[in-house]
C-alpha atoms as a PDB file:
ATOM      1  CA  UNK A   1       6.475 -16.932  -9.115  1.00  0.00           C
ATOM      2  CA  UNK A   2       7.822 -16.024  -5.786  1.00  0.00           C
ATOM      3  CA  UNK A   3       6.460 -18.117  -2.561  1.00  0.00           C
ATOM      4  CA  UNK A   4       7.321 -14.656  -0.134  1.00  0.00           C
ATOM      5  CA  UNK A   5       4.707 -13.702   1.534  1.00  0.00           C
ATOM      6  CA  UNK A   6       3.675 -10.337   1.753  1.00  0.00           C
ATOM      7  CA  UNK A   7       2.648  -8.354   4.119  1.00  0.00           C
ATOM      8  CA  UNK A   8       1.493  -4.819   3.328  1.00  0.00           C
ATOM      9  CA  UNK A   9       1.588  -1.846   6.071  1.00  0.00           C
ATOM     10  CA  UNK A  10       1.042   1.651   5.863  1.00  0.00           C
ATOM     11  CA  UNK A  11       2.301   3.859   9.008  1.00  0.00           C
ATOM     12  CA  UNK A  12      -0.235   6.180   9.802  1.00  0.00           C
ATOM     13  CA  UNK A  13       1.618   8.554  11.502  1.00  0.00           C
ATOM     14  CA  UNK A  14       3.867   9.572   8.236  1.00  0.00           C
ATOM     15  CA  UNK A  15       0.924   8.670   5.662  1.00  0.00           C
ATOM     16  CA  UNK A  16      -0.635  12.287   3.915  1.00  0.00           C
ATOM     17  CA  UNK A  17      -2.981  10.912   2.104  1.00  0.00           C
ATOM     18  CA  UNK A  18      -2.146  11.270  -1.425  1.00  0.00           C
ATOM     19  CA  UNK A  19      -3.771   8.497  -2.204  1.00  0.00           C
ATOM     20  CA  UNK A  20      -1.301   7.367  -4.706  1.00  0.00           C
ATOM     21  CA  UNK A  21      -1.254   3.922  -3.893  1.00  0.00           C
ATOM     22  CA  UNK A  22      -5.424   3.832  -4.188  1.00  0.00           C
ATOM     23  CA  UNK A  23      -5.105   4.945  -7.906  1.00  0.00           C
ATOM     24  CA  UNK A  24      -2.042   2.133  -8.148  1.00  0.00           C
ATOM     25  CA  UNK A  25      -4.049  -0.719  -6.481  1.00  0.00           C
ATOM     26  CA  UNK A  26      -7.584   0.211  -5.225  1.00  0.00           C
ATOM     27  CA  UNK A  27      -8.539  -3.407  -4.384  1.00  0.00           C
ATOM     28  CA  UNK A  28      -5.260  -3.415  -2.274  1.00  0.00           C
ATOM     29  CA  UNK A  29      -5.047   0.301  -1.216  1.00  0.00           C
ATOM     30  CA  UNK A  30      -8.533   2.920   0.444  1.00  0.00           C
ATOM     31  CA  UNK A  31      -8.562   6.537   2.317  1.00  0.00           C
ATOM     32  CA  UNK A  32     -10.337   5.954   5.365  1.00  0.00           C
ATOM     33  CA  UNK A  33     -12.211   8.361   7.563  1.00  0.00           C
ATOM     34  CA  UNK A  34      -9.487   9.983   8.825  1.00  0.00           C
ATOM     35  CA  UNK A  35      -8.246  10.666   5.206  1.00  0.00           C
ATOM     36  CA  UNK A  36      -5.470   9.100   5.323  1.00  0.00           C
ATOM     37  CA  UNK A  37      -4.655   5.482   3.550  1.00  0.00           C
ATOM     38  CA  UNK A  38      -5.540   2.194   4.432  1.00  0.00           C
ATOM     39  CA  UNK A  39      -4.697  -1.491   3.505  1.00  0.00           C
ATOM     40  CA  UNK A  40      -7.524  -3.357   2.303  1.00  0.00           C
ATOM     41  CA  UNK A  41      -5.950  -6.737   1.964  1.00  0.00           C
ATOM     42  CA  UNK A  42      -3.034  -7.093   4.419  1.00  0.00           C
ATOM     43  CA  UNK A  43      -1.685 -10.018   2.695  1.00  0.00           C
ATOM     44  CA  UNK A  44      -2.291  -9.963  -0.767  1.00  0.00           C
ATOM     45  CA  UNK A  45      -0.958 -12.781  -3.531  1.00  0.00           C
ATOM     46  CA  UNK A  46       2.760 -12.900  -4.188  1.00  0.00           C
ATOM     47  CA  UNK A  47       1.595 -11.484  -7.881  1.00  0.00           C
ATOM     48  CA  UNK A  48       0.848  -8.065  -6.396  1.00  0.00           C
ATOM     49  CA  UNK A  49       4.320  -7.708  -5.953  1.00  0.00           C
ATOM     50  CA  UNK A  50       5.586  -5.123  -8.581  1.00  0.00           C
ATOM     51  CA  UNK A  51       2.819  -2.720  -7.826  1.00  0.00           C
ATOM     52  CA  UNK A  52       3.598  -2.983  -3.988  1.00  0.00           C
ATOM     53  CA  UNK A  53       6.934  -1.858  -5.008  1.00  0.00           C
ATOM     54  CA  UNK A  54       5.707   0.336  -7.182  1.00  0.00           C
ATOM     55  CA  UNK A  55       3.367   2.396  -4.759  1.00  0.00           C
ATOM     56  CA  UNK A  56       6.056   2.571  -1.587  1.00  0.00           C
ATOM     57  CA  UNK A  57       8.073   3.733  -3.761  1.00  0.00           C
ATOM     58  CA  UNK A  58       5.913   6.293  -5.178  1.00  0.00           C
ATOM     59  CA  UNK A  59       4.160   7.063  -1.775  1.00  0.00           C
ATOM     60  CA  UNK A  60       6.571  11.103  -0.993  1.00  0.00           C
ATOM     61  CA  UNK A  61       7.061   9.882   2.686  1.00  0.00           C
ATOM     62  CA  UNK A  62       7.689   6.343   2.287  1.00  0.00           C
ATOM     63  CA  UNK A  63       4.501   5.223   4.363  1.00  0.00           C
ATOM     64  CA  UNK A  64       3.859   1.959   2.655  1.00  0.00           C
ATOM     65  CA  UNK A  65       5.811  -1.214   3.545  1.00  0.00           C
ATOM     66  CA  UNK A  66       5.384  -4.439   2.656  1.00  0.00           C
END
């Protein structure tokens, strides 16, 4: 297992709100109040890794950084 530390961001001013990465990850990912996504645990375990990946990837305008 990787000792990187993560750091998950989402940049509000490109985020739509798909919520893609809240299906992926909802203990990691939420919608706020102003419908758009939020990060829930900024710095989650090295094991979250693949699904980090997985949702920036995922997210149309590359919102989610980590």
């Amino acid at each position: 297992m990787s000792s990187t530390e993560l750091h998950v961001n989402i940049d509000k001013l490109i985020c739509q709100g798909t919520g893609y990465c809240v299906r992926l990850e909802p203990e990691i990912f939420g919608i706020g109040s102003d419908d758009l996504g939020e990060v829930l645990i900024e710095r989650p375990d090295a094991e979250y890794a693949d699904v980090l990946e997985e949702a920036a990837v995922l997210c149309p305008t590359r919102a989610i950084t980590y």
